[in-house]
PDB file of N, CA and C in Angstrom:
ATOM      1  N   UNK A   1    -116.486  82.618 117.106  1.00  0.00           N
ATOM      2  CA  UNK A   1    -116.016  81.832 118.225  1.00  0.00           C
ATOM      3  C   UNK A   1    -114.711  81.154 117.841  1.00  0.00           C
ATOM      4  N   UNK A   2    -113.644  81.156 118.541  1.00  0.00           N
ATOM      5  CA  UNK A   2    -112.562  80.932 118.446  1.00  0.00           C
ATOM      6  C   UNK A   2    -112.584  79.596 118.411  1.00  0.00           C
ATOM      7  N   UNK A   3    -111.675  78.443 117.863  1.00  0.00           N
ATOM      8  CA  UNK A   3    -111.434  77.221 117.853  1.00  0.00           C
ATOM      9  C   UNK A   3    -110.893  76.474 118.999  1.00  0.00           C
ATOM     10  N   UNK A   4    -110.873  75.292 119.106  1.00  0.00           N
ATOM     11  CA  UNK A   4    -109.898  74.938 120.286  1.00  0.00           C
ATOM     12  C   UNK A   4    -108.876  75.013 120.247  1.00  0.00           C
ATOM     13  N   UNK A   5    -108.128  74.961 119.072  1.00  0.00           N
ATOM     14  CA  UNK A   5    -106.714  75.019 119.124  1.00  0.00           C
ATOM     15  C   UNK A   5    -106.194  76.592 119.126  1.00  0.00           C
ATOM     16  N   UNK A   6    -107.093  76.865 118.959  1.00  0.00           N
ATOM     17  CA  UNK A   6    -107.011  78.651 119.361  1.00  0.00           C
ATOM     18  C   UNK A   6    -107.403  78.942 120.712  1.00  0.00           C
ATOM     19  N   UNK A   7    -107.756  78.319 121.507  1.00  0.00           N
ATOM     20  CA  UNK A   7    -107.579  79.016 122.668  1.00  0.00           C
ATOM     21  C   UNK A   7    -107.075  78.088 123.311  1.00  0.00           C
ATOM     22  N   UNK A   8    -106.394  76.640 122.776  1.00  0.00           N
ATOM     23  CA  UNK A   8    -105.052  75.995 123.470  1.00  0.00           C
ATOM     24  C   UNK A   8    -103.946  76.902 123.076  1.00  0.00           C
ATOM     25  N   UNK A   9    -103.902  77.479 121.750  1.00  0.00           N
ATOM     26  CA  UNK A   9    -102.820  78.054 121.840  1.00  0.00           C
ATOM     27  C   UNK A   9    -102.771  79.585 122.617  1.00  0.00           C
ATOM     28  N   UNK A  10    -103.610  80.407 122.735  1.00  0.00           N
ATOM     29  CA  UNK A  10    -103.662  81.394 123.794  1.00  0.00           C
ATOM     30  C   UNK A  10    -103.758  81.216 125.077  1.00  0.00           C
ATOM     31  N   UNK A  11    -103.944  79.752 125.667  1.00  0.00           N
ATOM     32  CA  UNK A  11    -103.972  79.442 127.398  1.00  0.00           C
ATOM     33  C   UNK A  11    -102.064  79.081 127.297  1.00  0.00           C
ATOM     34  N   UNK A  12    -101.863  78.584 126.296  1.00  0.00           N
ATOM     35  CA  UNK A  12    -100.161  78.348 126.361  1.00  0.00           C
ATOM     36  C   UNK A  12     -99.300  79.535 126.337  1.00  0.00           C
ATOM     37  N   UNK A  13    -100.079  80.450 125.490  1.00  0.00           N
ATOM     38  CA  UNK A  13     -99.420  82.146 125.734  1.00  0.00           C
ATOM     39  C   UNK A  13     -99.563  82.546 127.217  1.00  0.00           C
ATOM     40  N   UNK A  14    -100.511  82.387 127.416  1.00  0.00           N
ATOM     41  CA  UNK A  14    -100.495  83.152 128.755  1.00  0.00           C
ATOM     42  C   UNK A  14     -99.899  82.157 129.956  1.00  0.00           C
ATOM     43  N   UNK A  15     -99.938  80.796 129.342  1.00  0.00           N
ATOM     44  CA  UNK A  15     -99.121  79.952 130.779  1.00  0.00           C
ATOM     45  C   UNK A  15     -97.135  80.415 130.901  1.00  0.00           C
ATOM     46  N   UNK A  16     -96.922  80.467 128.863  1.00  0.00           N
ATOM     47  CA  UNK A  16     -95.392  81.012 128.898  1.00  0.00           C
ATOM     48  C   UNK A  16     -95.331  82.705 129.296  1.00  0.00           C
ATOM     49  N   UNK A  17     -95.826  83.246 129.388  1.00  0.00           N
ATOM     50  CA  UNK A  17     -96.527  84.660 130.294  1.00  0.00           C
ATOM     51  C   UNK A  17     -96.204  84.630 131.462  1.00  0.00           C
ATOM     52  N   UNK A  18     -96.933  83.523 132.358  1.00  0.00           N
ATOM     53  CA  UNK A  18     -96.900  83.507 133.850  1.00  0.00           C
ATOM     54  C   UNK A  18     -95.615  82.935 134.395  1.00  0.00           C
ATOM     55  N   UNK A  19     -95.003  81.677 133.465  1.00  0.00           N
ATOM     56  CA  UNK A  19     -93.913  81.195 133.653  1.00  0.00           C
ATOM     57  C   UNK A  19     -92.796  82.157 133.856  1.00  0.00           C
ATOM     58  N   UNK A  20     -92.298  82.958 132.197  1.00  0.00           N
ATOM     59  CA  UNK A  20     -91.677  84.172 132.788  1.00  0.00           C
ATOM     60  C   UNK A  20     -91.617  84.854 133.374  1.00  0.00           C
ATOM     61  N   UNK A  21     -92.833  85.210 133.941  1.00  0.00           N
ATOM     62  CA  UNK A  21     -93.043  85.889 134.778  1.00  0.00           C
ATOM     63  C   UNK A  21     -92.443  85.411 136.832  1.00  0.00           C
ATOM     64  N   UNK A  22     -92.809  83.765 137.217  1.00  0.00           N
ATOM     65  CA  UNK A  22     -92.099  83.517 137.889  1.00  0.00           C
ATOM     66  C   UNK A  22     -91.139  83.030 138.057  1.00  0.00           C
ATOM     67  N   UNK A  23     -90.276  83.301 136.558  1.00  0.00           N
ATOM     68  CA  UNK A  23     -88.372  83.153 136.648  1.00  0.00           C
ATOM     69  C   UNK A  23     -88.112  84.473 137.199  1.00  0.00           C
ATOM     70  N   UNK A  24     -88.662  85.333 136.340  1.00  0.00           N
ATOM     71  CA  UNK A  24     -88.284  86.777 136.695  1.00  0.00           C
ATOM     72  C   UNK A  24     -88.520  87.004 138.444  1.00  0.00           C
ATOM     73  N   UNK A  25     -90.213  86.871 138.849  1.00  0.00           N
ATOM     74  CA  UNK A  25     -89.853  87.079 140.285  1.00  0.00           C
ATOM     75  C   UNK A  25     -88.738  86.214 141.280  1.00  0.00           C
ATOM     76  N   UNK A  26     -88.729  85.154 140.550  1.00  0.00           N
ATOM     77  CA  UNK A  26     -87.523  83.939 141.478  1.00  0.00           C
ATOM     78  C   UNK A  26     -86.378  85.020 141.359  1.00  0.00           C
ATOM     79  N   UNK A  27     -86.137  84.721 140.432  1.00  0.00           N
ATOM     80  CA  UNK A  27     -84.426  86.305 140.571  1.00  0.00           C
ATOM     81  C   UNK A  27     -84.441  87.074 141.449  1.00  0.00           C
ATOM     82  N   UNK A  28     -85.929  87.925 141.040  1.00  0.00           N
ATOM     83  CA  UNK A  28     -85.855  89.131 142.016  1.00  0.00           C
ATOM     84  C   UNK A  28     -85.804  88.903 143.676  1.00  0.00           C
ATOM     85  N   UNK A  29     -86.382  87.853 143.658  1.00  0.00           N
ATOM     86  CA  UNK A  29     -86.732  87.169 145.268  1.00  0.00           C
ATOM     87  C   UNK A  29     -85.184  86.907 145.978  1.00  0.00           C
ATOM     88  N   UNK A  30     -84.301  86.238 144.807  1.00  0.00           N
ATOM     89  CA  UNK A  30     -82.722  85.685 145.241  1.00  0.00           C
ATOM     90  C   UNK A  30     -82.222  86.785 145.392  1.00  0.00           C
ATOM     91  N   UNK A  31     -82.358  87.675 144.325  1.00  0.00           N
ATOM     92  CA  UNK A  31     -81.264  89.081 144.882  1.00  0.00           C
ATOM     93  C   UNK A  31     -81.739  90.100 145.734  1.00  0.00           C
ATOM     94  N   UNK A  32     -82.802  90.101 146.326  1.00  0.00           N
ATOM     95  CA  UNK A  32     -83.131  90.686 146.980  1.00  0.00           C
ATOM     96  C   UNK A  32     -82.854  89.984 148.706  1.00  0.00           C
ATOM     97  N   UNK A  33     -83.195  88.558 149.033  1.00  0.00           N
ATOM     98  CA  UNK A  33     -82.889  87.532 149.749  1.00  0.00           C
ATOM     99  C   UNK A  33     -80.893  88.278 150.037  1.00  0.00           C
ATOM    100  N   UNK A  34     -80.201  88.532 148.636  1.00  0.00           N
ATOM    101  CA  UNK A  34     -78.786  88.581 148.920  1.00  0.00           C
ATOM    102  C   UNK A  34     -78.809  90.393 149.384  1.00  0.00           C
ATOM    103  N   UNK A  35     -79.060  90.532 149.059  1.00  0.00           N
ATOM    104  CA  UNK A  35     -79.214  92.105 149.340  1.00  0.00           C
ATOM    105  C   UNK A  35     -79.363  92.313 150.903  1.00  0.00           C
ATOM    106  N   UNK A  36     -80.409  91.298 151.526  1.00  0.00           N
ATOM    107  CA  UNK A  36     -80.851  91.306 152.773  1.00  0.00           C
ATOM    108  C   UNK A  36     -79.742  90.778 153.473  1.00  0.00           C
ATOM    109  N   UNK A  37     -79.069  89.438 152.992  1.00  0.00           N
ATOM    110  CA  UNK A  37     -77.910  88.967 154.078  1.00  0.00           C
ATOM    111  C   UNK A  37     -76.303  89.842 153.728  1.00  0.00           C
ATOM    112  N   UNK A  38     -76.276  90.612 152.658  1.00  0.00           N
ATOM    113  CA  UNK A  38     -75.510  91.539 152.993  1.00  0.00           C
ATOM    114  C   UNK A  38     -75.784  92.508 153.784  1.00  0.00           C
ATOM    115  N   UNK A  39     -77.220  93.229 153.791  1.00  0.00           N
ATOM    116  CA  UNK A  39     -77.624  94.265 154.740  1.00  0.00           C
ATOM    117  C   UNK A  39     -76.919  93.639 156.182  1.00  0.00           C
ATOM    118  N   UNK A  40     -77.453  92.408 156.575  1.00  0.00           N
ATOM    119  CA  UNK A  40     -77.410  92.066 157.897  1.00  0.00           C
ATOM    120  C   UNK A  40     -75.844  91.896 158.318  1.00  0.00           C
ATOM    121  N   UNK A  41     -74.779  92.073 157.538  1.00  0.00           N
ATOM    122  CA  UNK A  41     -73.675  91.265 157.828  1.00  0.00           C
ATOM    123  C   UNK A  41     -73.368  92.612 158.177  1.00  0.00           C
ATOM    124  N   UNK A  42     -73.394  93.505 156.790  1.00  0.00           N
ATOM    125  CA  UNK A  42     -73.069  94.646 157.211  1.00  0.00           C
ATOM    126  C   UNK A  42     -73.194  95.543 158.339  1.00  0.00           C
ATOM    127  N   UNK A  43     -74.490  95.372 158.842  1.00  0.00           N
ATOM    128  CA  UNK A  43     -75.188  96.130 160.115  1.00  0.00           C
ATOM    129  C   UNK A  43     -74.582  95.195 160.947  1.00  0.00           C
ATOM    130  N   UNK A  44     -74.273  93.924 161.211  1.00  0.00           N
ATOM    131  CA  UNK A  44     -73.089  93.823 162.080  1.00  0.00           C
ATOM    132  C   UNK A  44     -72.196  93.581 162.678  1.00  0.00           C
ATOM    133  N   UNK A  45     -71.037  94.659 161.419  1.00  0.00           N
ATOM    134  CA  UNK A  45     -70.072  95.070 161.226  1.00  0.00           C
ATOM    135  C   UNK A  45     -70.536  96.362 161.963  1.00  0.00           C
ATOM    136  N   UNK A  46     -70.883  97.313 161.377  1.00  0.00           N
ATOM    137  CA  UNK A  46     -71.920  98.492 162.019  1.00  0.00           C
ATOM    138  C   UNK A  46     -72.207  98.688 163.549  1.00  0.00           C
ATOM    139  N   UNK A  47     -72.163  97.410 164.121  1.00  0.00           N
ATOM    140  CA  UNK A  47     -72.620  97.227 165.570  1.00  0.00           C
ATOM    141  C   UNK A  47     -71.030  96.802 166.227  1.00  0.00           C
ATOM    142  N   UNK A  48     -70.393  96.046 165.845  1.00  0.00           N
ATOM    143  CA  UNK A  48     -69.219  96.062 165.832  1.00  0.00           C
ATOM    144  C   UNK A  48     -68.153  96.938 166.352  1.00  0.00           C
ATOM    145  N   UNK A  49     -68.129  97.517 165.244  1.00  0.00           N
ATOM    146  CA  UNK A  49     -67.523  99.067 165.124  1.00  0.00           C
ATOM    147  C   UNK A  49     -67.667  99.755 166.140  1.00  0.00           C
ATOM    148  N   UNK A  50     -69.246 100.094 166.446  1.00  0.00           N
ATOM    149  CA  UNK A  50     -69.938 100.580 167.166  1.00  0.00           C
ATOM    150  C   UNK A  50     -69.717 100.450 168.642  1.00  0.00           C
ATOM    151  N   UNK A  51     -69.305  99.587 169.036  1.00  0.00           N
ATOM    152  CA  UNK A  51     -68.934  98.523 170.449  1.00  0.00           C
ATOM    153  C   UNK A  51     -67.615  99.125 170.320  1.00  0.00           C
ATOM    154  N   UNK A  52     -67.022  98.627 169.335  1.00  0.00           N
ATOM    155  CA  UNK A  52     -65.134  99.020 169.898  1.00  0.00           C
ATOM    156  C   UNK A  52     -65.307 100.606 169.795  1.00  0.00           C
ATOM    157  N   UNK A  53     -65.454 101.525 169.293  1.00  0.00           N
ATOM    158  CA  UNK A  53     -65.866 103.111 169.246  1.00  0.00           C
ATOM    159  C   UNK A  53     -66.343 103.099 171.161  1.00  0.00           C
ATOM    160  N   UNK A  54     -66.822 102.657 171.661  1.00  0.00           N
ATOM    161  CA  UNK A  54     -67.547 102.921 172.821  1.00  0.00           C
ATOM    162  C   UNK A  54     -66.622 102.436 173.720  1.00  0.00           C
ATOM    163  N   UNK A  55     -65.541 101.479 173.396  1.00  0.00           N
ATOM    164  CA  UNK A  55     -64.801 100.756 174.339  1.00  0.00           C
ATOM    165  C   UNK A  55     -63.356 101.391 174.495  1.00  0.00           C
ATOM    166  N   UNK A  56     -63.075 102.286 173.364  1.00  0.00           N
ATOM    167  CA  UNK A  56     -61.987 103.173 173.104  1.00  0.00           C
ATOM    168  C   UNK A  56     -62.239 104.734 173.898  1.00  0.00           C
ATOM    169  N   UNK A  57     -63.518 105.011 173.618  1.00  0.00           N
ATOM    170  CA  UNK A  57     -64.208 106.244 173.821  1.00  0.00           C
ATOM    171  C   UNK A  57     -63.642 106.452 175.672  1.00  0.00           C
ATOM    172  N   UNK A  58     -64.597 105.366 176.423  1.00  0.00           N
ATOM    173  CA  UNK A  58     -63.864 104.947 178.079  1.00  0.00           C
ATOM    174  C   UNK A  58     -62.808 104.687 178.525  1.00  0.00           C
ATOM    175  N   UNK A  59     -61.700 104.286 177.315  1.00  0.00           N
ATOM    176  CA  UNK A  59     -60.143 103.949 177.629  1.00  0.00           C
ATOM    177  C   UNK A  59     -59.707 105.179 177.476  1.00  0.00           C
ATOM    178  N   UNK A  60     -60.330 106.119 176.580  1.00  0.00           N
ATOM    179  CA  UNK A  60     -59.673 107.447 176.631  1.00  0.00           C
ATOM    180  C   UNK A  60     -60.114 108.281 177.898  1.00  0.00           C
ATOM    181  N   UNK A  61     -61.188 108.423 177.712  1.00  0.00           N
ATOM    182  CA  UNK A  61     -62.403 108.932 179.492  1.00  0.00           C
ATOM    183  C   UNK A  61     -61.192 108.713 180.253  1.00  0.00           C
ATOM    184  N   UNK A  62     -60.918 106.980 180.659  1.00  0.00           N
ATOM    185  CA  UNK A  62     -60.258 107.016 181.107  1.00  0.00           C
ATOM    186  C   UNK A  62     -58.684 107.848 182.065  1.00  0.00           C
ATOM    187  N   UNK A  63     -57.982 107.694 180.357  1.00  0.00           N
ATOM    188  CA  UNK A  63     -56.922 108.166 180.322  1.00  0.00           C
ATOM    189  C   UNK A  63     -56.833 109.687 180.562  1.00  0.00           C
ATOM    190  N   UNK A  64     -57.598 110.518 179.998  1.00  0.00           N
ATOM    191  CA  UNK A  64     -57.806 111.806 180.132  1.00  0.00           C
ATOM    192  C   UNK A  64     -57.872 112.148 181.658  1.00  0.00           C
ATOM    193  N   UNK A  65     -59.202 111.306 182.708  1.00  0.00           N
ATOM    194  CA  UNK A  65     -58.533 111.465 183.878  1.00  0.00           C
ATOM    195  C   UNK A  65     -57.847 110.953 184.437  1.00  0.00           C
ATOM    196  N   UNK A  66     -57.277 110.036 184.071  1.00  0.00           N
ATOM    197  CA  UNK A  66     -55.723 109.944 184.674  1.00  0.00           C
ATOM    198  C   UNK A  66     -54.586 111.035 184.717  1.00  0.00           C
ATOM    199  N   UNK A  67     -54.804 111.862 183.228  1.00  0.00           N
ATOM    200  CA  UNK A  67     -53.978 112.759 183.342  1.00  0.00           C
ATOM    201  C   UNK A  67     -54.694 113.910 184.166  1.00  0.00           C
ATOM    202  N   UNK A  68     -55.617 114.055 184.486  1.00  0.00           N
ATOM    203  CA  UNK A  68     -55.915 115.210 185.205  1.00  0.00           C
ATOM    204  C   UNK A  68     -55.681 115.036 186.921  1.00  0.00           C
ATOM    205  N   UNK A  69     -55.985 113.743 187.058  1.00  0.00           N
ATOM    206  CA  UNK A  69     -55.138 113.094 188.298  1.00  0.00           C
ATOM    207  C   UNK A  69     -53.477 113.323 188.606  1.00  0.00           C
ATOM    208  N   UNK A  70     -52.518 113.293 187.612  1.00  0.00           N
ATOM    209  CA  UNK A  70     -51.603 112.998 187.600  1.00  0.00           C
ATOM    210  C   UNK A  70     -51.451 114.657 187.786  1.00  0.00           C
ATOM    211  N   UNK A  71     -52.150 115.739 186.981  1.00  0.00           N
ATOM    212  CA  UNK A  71     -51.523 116.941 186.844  1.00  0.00           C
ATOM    213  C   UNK A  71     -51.802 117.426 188.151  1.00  0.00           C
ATOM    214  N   UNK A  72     -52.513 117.039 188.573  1.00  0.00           N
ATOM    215  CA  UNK A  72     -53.534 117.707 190.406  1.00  0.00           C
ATOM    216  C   UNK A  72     -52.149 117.296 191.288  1.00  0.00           C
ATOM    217  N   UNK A  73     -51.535 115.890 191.107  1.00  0.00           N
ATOM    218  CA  UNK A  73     -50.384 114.864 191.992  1.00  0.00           C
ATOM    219  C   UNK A  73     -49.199 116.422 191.811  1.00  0.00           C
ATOM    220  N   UNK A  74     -48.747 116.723 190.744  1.00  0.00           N
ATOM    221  CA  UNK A  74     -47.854 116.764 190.276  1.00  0.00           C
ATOM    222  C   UNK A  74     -47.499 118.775 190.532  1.00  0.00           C
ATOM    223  N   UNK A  75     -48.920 118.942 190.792  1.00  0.00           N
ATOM    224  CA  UNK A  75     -49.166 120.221 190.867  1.00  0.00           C
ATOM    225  C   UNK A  75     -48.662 120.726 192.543  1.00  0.00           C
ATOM    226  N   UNK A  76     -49.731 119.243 193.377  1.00  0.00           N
ATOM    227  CA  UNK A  76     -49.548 119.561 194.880  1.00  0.00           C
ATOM    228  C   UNK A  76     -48.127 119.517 195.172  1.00  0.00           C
ATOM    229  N   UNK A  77     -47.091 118.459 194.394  1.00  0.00           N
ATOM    230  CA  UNK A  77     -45.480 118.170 194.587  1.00  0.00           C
ATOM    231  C   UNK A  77     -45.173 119.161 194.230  1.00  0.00           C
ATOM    232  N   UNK A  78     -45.299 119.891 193.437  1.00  0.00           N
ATOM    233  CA  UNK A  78     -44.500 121.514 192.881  1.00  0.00           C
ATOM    234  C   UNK A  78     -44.866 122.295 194.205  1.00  0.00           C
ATOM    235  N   UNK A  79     -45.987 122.253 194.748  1.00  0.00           N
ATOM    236  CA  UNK A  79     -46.158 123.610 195.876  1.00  0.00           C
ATOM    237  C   UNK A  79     -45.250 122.932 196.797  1.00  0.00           C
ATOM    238  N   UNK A  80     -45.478 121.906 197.269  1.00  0.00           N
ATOM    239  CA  UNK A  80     -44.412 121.942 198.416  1.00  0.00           C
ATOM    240  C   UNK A  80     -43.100 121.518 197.895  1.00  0.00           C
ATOM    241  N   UNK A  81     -42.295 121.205 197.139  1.00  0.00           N
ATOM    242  CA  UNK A  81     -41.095 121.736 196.547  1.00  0.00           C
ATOM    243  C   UNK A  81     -41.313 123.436 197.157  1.00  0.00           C
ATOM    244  N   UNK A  82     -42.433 124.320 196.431  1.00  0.00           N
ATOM    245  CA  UNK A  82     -41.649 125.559 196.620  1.00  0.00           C
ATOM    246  C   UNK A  82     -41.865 125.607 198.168  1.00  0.00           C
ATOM    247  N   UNK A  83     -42.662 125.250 198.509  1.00  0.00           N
ATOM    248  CA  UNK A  83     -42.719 125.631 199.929  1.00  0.00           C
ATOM    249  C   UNK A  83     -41.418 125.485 200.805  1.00  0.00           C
ATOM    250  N   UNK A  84     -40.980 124.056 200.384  1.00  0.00           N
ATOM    251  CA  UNK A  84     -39.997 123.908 200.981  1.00  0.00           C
ATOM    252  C   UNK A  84     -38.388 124.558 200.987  1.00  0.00           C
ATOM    253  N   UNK A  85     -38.728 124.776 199.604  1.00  0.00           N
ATOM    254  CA  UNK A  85     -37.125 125.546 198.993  1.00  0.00           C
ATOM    255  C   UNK A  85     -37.792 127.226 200.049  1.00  0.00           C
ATOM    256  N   UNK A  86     -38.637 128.085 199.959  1.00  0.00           N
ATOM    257  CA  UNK A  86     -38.916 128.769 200.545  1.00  0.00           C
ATOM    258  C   UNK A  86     -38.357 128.832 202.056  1.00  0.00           C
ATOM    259  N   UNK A  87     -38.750 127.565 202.471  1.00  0.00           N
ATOM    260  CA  UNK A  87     -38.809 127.420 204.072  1.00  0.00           C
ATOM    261  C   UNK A  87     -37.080 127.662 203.965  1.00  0.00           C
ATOM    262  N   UNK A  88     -36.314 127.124 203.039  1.00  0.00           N
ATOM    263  CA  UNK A  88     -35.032 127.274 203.174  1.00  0.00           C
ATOM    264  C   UNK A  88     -34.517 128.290 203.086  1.00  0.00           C
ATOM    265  N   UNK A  89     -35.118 128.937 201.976  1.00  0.00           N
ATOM    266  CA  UNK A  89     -34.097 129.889 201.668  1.00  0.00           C
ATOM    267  C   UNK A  89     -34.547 131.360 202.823  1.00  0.00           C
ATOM    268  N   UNK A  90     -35.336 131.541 203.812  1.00  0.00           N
ATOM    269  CA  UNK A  90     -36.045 132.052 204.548  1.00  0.00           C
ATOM    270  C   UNK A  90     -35.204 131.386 205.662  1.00  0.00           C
ATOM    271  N   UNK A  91     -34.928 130.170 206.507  1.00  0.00           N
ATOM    272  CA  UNK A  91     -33.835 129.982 207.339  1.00  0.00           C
ATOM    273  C   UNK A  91     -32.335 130.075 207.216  1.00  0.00           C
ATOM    274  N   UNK A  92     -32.047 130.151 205.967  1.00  0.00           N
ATOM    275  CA  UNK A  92     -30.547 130.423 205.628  1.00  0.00           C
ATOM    276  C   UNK A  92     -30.304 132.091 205.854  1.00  0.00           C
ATOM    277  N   UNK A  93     -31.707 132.701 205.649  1.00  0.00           N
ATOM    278  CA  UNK A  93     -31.163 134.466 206.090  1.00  0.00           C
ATOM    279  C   UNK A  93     -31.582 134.789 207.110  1.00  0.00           C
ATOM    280  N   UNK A  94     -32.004 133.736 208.310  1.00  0.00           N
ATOM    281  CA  UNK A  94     -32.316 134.133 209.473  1.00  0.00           C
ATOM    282  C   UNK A  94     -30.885 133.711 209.704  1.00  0.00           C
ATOM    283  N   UNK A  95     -30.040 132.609 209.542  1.00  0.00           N
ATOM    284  CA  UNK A  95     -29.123 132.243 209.955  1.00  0.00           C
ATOM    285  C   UNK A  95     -27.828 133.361 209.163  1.00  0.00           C
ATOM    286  N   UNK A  96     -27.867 134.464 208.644  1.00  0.00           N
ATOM    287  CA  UNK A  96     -27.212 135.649 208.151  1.00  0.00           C
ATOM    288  C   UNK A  96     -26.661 135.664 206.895  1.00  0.00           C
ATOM    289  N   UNK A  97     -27.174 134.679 206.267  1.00  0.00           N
ATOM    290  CA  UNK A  97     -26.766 134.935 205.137  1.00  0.00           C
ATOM    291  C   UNK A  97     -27.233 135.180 203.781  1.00  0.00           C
ATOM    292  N   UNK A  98     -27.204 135.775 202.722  1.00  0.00           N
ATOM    293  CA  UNK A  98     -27.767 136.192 201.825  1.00  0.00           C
ATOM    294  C   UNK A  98     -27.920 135.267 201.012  1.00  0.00           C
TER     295      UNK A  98
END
């Protein structure tokens, strides 16, 4: 049977045991805690991004039909330009001349 001071000194082993043991988890708890509020900052940044990507995406939508608007405008002004140069050059040789 072990003495008392033998199993004061093995309850003190195992109390400097448990102690290290919750420095070590305290650390792990803080960097993990930092790990998490970088995750979150990051994700959003992530969401961020994400928003202006979507807000650019519709300014282009946008723009794209604008230009398909503009080419339809620009298309109908060319026909009647020719139409019209037509209509001319079709009354200038009724009127006899080449």
């Amino acid at each position: 049977m072990a003495t008392m001071e033998e199993r004061v000194t093995a309850l003190e082993s195992k109390l400097n045991y448990l102690s290290d043991s919750f420095i070590v988890h305290g650390v792990m708890q803080a960097r993990i805690e930092r790990n998490l509020a970088e995750t979150a900052a990051t994700q959003s940044d992530v969401w961020k991004a994400l928003r202006s990507l979507a807000d650019n995406q519709a300014k282009i939508q946008s723009a794209l039909q604008n230009l398909v608007d503009d080419r339809a405008s620009i298309h109908a002004a060319l026909q009647r330009l020719i139409s019209t140069i037509d209509s001319f050059v079709s009354s200038q040789r009724k009127n006899g001349e080449k």
